[in-house]
Each structure stands twice: as C-alpha cells, then as structure tokens.
Protein backbone atom coordinates (compact mmCIF):
# COMPACT_ATOMS: atom_id res chain seq x y z
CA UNK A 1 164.55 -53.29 -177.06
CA UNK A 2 162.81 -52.13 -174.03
CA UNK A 3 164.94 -50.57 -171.34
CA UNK A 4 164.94 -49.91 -167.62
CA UNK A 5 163.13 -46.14 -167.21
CA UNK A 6 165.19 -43.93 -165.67
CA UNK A 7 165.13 -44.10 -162.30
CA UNK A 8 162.77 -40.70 -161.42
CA UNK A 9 159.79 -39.03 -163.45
CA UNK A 10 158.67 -35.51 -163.17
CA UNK A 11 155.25 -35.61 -164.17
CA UNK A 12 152.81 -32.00 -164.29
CA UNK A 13 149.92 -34.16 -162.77
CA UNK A 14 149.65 -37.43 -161.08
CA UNK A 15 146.39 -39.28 -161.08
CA UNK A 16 148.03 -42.03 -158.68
CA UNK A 17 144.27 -43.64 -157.97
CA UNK A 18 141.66 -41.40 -160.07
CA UNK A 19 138.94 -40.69 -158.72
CA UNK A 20 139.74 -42.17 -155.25
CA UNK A 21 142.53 -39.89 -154.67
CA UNK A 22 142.91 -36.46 -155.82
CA UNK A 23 144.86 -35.50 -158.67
CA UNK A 24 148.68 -34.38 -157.67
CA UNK A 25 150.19 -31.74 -159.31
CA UNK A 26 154.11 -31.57 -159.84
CA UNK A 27 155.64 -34.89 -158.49
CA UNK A 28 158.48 -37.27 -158.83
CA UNK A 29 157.40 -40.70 -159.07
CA UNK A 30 160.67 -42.63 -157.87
CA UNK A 31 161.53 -46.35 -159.46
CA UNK A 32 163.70 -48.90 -158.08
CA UNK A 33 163.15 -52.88 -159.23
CA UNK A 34 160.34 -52.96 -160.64
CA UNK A 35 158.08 -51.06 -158.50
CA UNK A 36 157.03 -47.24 -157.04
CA UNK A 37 159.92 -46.47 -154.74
CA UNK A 38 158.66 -42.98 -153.28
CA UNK A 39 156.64 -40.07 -154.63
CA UNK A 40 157.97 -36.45 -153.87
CA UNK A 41 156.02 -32.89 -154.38
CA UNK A 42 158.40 -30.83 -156.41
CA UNK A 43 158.68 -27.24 -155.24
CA UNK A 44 158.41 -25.73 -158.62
CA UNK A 45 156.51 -26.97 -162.14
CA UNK A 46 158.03 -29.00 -164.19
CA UNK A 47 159.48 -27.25 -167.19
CA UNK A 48 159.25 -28.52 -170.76
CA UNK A 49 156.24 -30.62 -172.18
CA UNK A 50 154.66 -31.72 -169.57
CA UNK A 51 153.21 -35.25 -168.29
CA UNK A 52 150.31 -36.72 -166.74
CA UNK A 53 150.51 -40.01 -165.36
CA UNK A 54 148.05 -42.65 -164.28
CA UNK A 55 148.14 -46.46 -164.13
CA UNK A 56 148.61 -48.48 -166.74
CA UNK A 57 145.21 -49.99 -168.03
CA UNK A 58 144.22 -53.41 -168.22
CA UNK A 59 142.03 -55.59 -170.89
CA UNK A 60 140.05 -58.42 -169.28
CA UNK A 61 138.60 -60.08 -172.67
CA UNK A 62 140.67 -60.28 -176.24
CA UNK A 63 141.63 -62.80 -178.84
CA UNK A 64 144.99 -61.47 -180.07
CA UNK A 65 143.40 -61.30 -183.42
CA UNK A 66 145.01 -58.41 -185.96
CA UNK A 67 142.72 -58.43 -188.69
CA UNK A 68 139.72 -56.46 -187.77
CA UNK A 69 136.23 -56.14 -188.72
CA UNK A 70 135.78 -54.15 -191.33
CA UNK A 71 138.81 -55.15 -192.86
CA UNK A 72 137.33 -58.60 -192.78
CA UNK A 73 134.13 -57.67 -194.72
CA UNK A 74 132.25 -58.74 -191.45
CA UNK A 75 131.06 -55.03 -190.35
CA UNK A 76 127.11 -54.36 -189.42
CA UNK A 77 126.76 -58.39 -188.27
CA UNK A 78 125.63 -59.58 -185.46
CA UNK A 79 127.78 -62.06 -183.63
CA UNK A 80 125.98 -64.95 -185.07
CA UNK A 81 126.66 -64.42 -188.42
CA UNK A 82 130.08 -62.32 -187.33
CA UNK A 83 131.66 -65.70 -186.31
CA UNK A 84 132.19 -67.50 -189.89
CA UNK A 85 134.08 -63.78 -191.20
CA UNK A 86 136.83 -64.84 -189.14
CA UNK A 87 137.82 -67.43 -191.20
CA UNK A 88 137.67 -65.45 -194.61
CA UNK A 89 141.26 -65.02 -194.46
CA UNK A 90 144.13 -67.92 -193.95
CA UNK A 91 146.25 -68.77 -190.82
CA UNK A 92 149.57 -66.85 -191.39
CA UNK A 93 152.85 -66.62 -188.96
CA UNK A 94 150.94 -66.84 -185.42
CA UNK A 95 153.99 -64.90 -184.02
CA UNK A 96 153.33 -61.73 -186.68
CA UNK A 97 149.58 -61.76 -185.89
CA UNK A 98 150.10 -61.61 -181.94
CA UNK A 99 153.15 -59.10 -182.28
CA UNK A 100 151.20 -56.56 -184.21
CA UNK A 101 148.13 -57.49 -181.97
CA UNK A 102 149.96 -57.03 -178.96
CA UNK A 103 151.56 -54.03 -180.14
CA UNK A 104 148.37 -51.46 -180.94
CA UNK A 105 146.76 -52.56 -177.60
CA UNK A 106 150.16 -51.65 -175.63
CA UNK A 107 150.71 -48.13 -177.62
CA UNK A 108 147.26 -47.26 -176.03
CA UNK A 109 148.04 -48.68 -172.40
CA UNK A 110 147.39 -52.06 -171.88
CA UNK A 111 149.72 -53.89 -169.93
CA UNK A 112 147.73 -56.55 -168.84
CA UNK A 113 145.79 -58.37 -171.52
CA UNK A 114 143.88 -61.54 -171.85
CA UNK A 115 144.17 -63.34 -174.95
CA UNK A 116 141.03 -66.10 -175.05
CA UNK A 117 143.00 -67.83 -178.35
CA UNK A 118 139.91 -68.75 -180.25
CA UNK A 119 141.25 -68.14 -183.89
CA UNK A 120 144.07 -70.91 -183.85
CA UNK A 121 146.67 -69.93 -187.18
CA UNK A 122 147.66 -73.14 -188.03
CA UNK A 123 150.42 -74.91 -189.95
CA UNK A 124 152.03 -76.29 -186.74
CA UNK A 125 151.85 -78.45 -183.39
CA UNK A 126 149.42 -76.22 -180.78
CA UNK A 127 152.07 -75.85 -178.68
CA UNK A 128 154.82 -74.70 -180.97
CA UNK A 129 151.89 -71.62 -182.10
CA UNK A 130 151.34 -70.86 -178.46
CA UNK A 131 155.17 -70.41 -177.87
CA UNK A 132 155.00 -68.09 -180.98
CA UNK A 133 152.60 -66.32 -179.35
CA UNK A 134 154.45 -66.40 -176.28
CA UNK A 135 157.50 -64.91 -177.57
CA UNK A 136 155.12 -62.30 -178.69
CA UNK A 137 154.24 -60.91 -175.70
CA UNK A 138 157.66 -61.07 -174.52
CA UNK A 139 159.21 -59.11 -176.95
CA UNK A 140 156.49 -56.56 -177.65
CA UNK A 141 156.60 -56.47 -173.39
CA UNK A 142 152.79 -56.99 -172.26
CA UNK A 143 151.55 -59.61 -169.79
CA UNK A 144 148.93 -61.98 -170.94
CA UNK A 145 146.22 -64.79 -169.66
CA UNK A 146 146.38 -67.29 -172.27
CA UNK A 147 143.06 -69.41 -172.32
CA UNK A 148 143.20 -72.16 -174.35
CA UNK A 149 139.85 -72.53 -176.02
CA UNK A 150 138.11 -75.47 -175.40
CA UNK A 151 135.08 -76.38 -177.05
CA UNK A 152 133.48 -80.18 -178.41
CA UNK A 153 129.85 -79.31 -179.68
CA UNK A 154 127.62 -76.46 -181.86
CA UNK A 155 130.36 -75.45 -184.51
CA UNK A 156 127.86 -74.03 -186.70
CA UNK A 157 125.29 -72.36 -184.64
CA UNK A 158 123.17 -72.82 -181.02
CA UNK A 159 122.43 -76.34 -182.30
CA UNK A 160 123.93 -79.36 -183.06
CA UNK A 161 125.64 -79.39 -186.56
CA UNK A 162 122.86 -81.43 -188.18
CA UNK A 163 119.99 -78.81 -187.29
CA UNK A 164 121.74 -76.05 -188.21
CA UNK A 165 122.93 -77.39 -191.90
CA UNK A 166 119.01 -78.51 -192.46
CA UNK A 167 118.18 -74.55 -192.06
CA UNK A 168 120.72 -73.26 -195.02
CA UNK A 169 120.30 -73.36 -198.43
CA UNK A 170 121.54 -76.69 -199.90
CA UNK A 171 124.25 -75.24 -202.43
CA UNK A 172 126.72 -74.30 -199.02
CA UNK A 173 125.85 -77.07 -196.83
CA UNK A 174 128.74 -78.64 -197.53
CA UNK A 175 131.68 -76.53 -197.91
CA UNK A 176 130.22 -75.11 -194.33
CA UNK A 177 130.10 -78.63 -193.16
CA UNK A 178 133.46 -78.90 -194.16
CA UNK A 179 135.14 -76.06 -192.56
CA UNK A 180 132.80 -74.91 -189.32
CA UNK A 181 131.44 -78.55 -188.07
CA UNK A 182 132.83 -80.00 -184.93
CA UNK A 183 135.28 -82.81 -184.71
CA UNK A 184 134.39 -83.83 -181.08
CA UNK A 185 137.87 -84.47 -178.91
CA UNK A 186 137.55 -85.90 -175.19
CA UNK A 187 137.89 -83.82 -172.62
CA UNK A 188 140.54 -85.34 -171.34
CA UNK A 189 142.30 -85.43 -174.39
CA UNK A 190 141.52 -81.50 -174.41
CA UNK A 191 142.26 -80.78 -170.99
CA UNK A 192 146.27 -82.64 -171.57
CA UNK A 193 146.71 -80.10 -174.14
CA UNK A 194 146.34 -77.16 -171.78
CA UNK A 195 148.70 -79.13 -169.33
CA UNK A 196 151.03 -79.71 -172.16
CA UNK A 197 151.41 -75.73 -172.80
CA UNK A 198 151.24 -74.68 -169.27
CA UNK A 199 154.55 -77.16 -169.07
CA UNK A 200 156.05 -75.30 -172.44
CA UNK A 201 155.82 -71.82 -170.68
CA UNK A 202 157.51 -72.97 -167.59
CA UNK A 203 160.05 -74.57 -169.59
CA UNK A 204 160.56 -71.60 -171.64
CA UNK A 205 160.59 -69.01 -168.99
CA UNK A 206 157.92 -67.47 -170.22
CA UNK A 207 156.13 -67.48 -167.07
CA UNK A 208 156.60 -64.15 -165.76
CA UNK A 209 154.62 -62.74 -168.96
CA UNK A 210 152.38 -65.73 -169.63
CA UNK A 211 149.54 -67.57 -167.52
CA UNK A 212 147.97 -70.04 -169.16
CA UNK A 213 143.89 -71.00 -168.52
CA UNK A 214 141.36 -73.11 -169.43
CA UNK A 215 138.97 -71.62 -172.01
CA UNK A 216 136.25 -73.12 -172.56
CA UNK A 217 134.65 -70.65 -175.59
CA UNK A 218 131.05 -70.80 -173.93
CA UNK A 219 127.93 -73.41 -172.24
CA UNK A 220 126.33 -73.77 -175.72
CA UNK A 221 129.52 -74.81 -177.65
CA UNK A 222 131.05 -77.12 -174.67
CA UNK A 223 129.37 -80.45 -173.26
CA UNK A 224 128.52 -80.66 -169.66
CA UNK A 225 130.96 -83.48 -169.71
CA UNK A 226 133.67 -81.01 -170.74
CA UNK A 227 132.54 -78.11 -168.51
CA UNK A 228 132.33 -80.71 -165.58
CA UNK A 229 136.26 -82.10 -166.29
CA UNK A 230 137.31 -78.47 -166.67
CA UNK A 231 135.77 -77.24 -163.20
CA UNK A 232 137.41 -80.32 -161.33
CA UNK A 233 140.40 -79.46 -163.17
CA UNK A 234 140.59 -76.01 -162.13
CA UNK A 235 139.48 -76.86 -158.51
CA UNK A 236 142.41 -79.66 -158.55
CA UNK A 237 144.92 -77.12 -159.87
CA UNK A 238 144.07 -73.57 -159.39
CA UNK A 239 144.35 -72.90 -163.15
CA UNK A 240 142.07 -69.83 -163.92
CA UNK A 241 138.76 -70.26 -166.39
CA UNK A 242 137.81 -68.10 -169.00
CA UNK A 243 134.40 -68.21 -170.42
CA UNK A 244 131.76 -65.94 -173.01
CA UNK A 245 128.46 -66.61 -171.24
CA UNK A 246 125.13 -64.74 -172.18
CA UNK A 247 126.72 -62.08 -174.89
CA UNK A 248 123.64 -61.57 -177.58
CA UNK A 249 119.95 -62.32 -177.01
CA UNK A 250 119.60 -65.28 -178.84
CA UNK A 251 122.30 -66.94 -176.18
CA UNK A 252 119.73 -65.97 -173.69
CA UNK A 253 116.90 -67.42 -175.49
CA UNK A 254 119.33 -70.64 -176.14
CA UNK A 255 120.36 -70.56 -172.30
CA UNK A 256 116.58 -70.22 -171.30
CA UNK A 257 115.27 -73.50 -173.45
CA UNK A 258 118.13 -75.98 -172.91
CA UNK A 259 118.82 -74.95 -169.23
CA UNK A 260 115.38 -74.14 -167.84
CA UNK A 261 116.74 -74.32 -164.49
CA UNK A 262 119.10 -71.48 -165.25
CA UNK A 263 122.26 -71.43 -166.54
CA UNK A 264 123.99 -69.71 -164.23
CA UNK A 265 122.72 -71.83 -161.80
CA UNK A 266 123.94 -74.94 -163.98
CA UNK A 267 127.35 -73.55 -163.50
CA UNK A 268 127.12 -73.41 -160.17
CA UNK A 269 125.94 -76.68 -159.61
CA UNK A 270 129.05 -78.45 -161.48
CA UNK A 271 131.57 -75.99 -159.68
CA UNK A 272 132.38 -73.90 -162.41
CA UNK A 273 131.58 -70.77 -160.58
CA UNK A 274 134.67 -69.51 -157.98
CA UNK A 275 137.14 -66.46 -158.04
CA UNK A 276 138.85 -68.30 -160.47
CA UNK A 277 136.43 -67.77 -163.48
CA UNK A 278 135.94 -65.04 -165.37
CA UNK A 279 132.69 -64.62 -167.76
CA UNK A 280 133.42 -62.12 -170.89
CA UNK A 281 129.76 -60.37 -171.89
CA UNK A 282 126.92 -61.05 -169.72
CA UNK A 283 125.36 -58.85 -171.49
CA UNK A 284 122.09 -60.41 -171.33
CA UNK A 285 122.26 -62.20 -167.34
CA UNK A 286 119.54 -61.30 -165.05
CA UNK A 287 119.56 -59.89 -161.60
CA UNK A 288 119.42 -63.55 -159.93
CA UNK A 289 122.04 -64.46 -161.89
CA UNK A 290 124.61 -61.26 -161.26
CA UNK A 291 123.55 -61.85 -157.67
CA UNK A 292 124.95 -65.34 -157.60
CA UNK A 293 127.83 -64.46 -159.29
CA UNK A 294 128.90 -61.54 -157.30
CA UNK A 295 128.47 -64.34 -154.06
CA UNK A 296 130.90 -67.03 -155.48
CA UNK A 297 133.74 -64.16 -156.44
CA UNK A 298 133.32 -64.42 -160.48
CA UNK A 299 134.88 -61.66 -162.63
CA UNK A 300 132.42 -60.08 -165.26
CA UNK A 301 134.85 -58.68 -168.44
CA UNK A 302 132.22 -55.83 -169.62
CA UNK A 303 133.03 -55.35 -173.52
CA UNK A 304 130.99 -51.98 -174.20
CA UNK A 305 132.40 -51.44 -177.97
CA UNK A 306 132.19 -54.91 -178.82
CA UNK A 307 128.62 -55.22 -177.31
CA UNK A 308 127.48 -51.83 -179.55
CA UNK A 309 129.53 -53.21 -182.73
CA UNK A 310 127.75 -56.99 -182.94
CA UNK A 311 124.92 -55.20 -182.16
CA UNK A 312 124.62 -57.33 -178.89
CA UNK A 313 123.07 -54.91 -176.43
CA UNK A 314 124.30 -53.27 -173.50
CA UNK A 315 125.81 -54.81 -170.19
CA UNK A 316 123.91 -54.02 -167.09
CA UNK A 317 127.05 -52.66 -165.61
CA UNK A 318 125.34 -50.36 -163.18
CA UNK A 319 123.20 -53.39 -161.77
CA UNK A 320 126.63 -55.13 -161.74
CA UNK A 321 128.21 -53.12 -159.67
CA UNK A 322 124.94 -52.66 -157.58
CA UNK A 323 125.05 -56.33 -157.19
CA UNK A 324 128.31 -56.25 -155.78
CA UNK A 325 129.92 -58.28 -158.47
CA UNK A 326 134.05 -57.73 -159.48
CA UNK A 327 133.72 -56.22 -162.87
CA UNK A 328 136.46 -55.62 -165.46
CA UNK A 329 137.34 -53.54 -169.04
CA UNK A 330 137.74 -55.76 -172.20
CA UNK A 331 138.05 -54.56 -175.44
CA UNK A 332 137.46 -58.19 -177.37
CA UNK A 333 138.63 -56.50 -180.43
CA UNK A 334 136.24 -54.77 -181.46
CA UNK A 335 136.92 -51.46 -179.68
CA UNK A 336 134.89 -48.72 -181.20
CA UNK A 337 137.34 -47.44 -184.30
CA UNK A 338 138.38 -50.85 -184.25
CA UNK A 339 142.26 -49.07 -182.86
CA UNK A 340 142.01 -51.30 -179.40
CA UNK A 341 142.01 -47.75 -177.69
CA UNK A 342 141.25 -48.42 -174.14
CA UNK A 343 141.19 -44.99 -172.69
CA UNK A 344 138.31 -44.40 -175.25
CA UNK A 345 136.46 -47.26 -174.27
CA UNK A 346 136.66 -46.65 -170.01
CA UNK A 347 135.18 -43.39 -171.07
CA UNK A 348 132.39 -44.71 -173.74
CA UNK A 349 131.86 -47.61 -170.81
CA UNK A 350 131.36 -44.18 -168.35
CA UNK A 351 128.96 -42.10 -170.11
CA UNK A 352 127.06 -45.29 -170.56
CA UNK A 353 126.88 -46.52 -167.43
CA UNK A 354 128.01 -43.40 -165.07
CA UNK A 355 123.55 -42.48 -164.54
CA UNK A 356 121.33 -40.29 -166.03
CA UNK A 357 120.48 -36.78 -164.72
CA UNK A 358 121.58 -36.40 -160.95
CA UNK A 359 121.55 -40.46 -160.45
CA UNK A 360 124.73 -41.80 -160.36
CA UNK A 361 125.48 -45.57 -161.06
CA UNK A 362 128.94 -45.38 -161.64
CA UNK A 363 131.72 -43.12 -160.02
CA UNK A 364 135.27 -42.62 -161.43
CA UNK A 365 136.84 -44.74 -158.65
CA UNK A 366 134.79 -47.51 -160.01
CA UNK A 367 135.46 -46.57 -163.85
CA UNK A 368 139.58 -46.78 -162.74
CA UNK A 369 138.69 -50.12 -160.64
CA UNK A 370 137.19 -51.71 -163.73
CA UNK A 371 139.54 -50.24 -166.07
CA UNK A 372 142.85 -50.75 -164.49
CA UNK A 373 144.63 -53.33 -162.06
CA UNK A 374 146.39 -51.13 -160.32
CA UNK A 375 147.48 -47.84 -158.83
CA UNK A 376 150.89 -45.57 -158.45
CA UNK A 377 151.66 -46.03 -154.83
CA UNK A 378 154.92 -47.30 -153.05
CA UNK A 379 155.76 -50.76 -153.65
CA UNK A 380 153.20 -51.03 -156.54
CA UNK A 381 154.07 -52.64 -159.77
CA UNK A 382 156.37 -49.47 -161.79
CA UNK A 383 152.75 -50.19 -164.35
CA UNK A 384 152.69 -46.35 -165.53
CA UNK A 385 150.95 -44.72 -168.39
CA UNK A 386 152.56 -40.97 -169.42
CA UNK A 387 150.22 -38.67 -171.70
CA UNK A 388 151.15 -35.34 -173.08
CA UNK A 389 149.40 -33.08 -170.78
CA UNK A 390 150.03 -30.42 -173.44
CA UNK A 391 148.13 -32.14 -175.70
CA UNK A 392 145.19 -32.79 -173.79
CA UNK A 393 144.29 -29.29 -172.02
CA UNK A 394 145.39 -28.19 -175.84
CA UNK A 395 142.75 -24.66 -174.63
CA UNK A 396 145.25 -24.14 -171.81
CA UNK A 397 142.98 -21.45 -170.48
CA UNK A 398 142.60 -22.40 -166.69
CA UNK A 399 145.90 -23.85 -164.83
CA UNK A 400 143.35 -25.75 -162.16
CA UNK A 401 141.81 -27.88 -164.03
CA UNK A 402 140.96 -30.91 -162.83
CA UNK A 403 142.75 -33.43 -164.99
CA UNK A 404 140.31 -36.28 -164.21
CA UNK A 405 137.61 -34.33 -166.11
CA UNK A 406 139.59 -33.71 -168.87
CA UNK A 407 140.90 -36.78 -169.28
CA UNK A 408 137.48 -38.50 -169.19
CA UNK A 409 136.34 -35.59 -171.91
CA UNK A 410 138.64 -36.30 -174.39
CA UNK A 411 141.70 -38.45 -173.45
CA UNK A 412 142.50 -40.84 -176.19
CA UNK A 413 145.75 -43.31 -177.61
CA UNK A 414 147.02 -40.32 -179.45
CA UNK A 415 147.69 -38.62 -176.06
CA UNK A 416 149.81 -41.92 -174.58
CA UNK A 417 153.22 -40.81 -174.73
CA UNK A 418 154.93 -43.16 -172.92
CA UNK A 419 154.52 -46.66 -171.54
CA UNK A 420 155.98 -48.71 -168.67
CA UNK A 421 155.65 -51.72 -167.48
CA UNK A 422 157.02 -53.31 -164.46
CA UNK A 423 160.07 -50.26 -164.34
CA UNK A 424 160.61 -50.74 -168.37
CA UNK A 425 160.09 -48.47 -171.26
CA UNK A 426 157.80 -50.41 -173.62
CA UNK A 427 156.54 -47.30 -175.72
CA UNK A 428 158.20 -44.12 -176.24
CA UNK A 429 157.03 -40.90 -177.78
CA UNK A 430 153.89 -43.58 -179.07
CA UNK A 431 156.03 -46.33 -180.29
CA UNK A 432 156.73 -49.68 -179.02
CA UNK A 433 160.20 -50.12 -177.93
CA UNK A 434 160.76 -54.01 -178.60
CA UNK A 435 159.54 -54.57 -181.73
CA UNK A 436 159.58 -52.82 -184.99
CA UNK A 437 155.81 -52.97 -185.08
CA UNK A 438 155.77 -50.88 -188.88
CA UNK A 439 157.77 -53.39 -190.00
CA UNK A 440 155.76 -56.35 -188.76
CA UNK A 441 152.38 -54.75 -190.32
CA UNK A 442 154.50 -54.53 -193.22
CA UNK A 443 155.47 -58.28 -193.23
CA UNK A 444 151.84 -59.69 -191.94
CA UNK A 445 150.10 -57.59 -195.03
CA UNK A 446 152.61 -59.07 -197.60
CA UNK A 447 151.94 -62.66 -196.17
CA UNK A 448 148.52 -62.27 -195.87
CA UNK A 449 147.99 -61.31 -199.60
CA UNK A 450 150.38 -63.97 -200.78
CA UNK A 451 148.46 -66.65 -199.02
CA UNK A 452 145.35 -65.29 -200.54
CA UNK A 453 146.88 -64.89 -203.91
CA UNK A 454 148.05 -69.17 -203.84
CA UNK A 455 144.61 -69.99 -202.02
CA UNK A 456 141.59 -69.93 -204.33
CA UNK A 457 139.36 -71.50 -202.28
CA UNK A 458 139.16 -68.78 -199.73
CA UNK A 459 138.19 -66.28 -202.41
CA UNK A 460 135.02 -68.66 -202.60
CA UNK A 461 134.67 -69.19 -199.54
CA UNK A 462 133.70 -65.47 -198.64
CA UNK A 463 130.74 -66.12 -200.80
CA UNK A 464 129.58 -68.70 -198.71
CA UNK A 465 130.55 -67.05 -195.76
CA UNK A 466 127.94 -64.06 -196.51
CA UNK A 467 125.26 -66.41 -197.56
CA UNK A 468 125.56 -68.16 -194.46
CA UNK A 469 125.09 -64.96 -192.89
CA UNK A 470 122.13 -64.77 -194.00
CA UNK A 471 120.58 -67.91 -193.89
CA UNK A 472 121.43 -67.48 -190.00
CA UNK A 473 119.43 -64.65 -189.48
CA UNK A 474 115.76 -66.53 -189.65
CA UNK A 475 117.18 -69.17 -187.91
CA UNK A 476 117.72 -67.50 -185.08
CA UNK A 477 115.04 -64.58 -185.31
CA UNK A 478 112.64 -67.54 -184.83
CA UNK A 479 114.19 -69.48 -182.68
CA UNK A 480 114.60 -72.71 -184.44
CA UNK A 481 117.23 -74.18 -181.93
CA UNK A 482 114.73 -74.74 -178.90
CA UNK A 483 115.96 -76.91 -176.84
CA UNK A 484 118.00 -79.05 -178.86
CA UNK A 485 120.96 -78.58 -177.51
CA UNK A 486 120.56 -79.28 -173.76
C-alpha cells in the first residue's frame, strides 16, 4: 500500500529546480496535502545516510509494454521491421503487463507517464482492458495519459496492404495478411470508443490518475478522414492528441512523396496542430517544420534511446529548442538497457545534445525542463524523487561538490531511494509500495510461457515474423511505396 510520507524530509542536498536554482544543502522540505508546504535551512547536517532530492521525472512517450526488445528476439531492427516482433508473443492479463510496466518506470522516477496503448492484449471488451490498465496505475501509484490508438490504413508497411504483400515472398503472404492487415473501422465508430472509455474512467474514479486522449498511431497509418474527425473532435472537446510523426527516414521519404506540400503543413491545415497535440519522434522534421510547430504550441516527446536502439537517427533537439518549440523526455520503451531508467536517459539526451567544445545548445535548466514537469517549491505538487547521496559521491573526497554535476556524471535508478508522488510513498528503499511487483513478474512469466506452451501457432509465427523482416528491408531501402499512399 502506499502511504502518506511523513510530514517533513531532511534531505543533505536539494536540487529544488536544477540548474535554474542552485543546489541547497541541508533542508527540510515540509508536506501538507499533497503539496510543498515550506522549505527550512537546517542549522546542522543531517546525520545518517544522507538524501538528495529533486523532482520527480516525467515520460512524455510509452506504450506500457513489459516485454522488451531483446527479450522479444527483435534487437538490431529498425523500426520497420521492429513492428511485427511485437506480436511474437500472445495477449496475456492486460492488468499484469501494465502493473509490472508501470512499476520499473516508477522505481526509476517517473510519476507522470504517457501510455500511447498501441499493443492492445486482448481476450476482452476495449474498455474492460483499459480499466485493467487503469487499476494499474492506481495501485502501482503513477499518473498516466492514456491515448487510445487510432489507426484505419497501412497495417503492413508505408503502403496500402496490397503493395506491401506483392513485395514479400509468397510462402508468408498470407499468414501476414492474416494477422498485420487492416480491418478499416469509421472514424466515428473509432472516435465513440475513446468517448466510451473517457466515460468508464469518470465512472470509475479513476480520473485523478488517468486522462484519456486520442491517439492516432501516426499520418501514414490514419486516413485524412480520420485525422480530420479527430482534430474537430479534439477542438470540440479539449481532449489531448497523441501522435508518432517523422521517427525513421523512410517516414520522411513516405511524408515527402504522399504529402509534397509538407506534412506538417497538412496537419496544420486540418487543425491538428494546437497545444493540445503532442508528436513522439520528429526525429527526422526540418527546420520549417519545428518552426511551425513551436508557433501553434505542439509538444515534441524526444525519445533519444529509442531513436539510437531502432537505429532511427538522432532528434534535432538543439534546433528544437533553438526553434522555440516545448520539448519533452520519453523513454518509448526502449530506454538504453532496456530498464526504463530515466535519469540515464536525461543524461544520454544531455551529452548528446548539451554542444560540442565551448558551444552550448542545451543547458541543465533546459535538460530538467524537458525531463521533468515540475519543481520543489511551495504549493507544488509533493512530486519528489530521494537518491542516496552516499551512493552517488561514493569518492566522498570533496564536501562541495556540486551535486548537479555529479548527478549528471553518473546518477542512475540504482541511486532512487525513495519515491513520492503527490505527498505518498510509492517506492521505498527501491521498491514499489502498492504492488508486489516480484510477484507480478513472477505471475506474467508463468502466464506468458503457458500461453506459448497451448499456442503453436505463435512458435511459427516468429518464423515469419523474421522473414518479413527481411523482405522489408529492400522495400523500403528503395523506396517502393512512392506515393501510394497519399
């Protein structure tokens, strides 16, 4: 169970904004409902192992998928070919594979999390998995956008099913006809659905911890018929959008041929682009583009590991920020040990993106901005991350060091000692409080295998899966989808 913090913490340092305000040594940070009440200097150090605190972090961009990568057979592919791995295993309890989800990216500081629900489990009504998933974040204690992912087109590849299939090898066209092509569904039909489990979480009270969005998965696997009902939709409602746009190259080649006007532009022009929206990737968007999207208020969720891991590129964060344009942290699930530690990837998205030589493109103020939500200030959100200062300056040789520096040189999940969130302990001494998350990795693994054990056709399926893979690569190495798909 999580449990109200006690109502004072001593901390040895206090990075209560880092990098916009100077590190604090020896303070009280003070909690009453929910929030930071007051924060005292102490007049002498605090004894025992000591604590630094900063804000909680925040992930702009996930699925809420456990299984990872590797695990799935699916490492050293580029996103293209990535895609299909993700069905190589069956849909299991959607409540286990959120709960042990939720749980690794809390025990390394997330608070905040979005959860684009791409990889649907199964085996029920939508809405009954999405209160499993629900209950999920309430009991493991995180916060989540959940974007419902909308999508009527292009299940294969950046073409329409027919083109695609015509490009493989004719022994798998159709078991991959079978399981990836598209069963078109109106958009209104598509758009009821997202009303249908916005009016579940209400019902449920599971609105404090849950806000649920429109998620269309990206321009080249939704119609403009669907993008255009889901912009009036969110202008009619307020409902938040949450979109990939421009991730690998060959989306940029795809974007370039069926939207030669630009497709950022094309966005624009149906009213898809507002502060509501937020674009995961970008990896590949252009000046022009960041420039328009900085002007109409879009968020940009920056995925650095997941980027280096599908082999996608690099984000032109610097230009980003250059441009003016609100940029965030997400992890997408494929941080770099595949752990969902987010302190590791604000500092891999730093020494990336932070300048070369004496330029600077990127301060720590904006690493913090884009990493976190917030900051420890009276009458902010009680959103606090603890790590075992001990443990970090492990050298102890200097008692001045800045704890900024150190913390960008090494700091790491195994240094989070304690979590809270909104005045309650969710982790403690690195464990999650409300769930037994051991347990549930325990219970997911035994499922897991048994469903693979009674389900044959999976086993052959992973076959097909890998030569897909690579009957995708020449496909799109030589661009065979054109402009087919405008």
């Amino acid at each position: 169970m999580t449990t109200i913090h006690d109502t004072s913490i001593d901390c040895a340092w206090l990075l209560a904004d880092p990098g916009a305000v100077p590190a604090q040594r020896d303070v009280r940070i003070t909690l009453a409902d929910g929030r930071i009440d007051a924060l005292t200097p102490l007049q002498q150090a605090v004894p025992g192992r000591r604590r630094l605190a900063l804000p909680a972090l925040a992930n702009a961009h996930d699925h809420a998928r456990t299984f990872r990568s590797a695990t799935l057979g699916a490492f050293n592919q580029p996103l293209e070919s990535w895609l299909p791995f993700l069905g190589v295993v069956p849909g299991v309890d959607p409540y286990l594979c959120a709960a042990t989800s939720f749980s690794r990216s809390l025990r390394n500081g997330v608070v905040d999390l979005m959860v684009h629900y791409t990889r649907v489990q199964g085996g029920m009504p939508y809405v009954d998995e999405a209160a499993a998933v629900a209950r999920a974040a309430r009991d493991v204690g995180v916060r989540i956008g959940f974007a419902i992912a909308l999508r009527d087109r292009n299940g294969i590849g950046y073409g329409d099913d027919a083109t695609v299939l015509a490009a493989l090898r004719p022994g798998i066209r159709d078991a991959v006809a079978q399981r990836l092509a598209v069963k078109p569904v109106a958009p209104a039909q598509q758009l009821a659905l997202v009303d249908e489990v916005a009016a579940m979480i209400d019902a449920s009270g599971h609105g404090a911890h849950v806000d649920v969005q429109y998620g269309p998965t990206a321009v080249q696997w939704c119609s403009t018929p669907l993008l255009e009902a889901i912009a009036r939709a969110s202008a009619d409602t307020g409902r938040r959008v949450h979109m990939h746009l421009l991730e690998t190259r060959y989306q940029r080649d795809w974007a370039d041929a069926a939207h030669p006007g630009g497709i950022v532009r094309f966005l624009d022009e149906i009213g898809l682009l507002s502060p509501r929206l937020t674009l995961a990737h970008c990896a590949w968007a252009r000046p022009d583009e960041l420039a328009l999207l900085a002007g109409r208020g879009v968020t940009i969720a920056v995925n650095t590991s997941s980027n280096l891991g599908l082999k996608s590129g690099i984000a032109p964060l610097a230009e980003m920020l250059r441009q003016g344009c609100r940029v965030a942290m997400g992890l997408d699930g494929m941080a770099f040990d595949e752990d969902d530690d987010a302190l590791r990837e604000a500092r891999l998205a730093y020494a990336l993106h932070r300048g070369w030589g004496y330029d600077t493109t990127m301060t720590p103020a904006q690493l913090w901005r884009f990493a976190s939500r917030g900051r420890i200030a009276p009458g902010a959100p009680a959103d606090i991350v603890l790590l075992d200062w001990d443990a970090l300056d492990d050298d102890a040789v200097f008692d001045d060091i800045d704890p900024l520096d150190l913390l960008l040189a090494r700091g790491n999940g195994r240094h989070i000692h304690t979590v809270i969130a909104g005045g309650r302990t969710v982790v403690d001494a690195g464990r999650v409080c409300g769930v037994d998350e051991p347990a549930l990795q325990a219970e997911l693994r035994s499922r897991m295998r048994a469903a693979l054990a009674a389900d044959a056709g999976h086993q052959g399926w992973r076959g097909t899966v890998q030569a897909l893979a690579e009957d995708l690569a020449p496909f799109y190495r030589h661009g065979h989808f054109g402009g087919c798909c405008g």
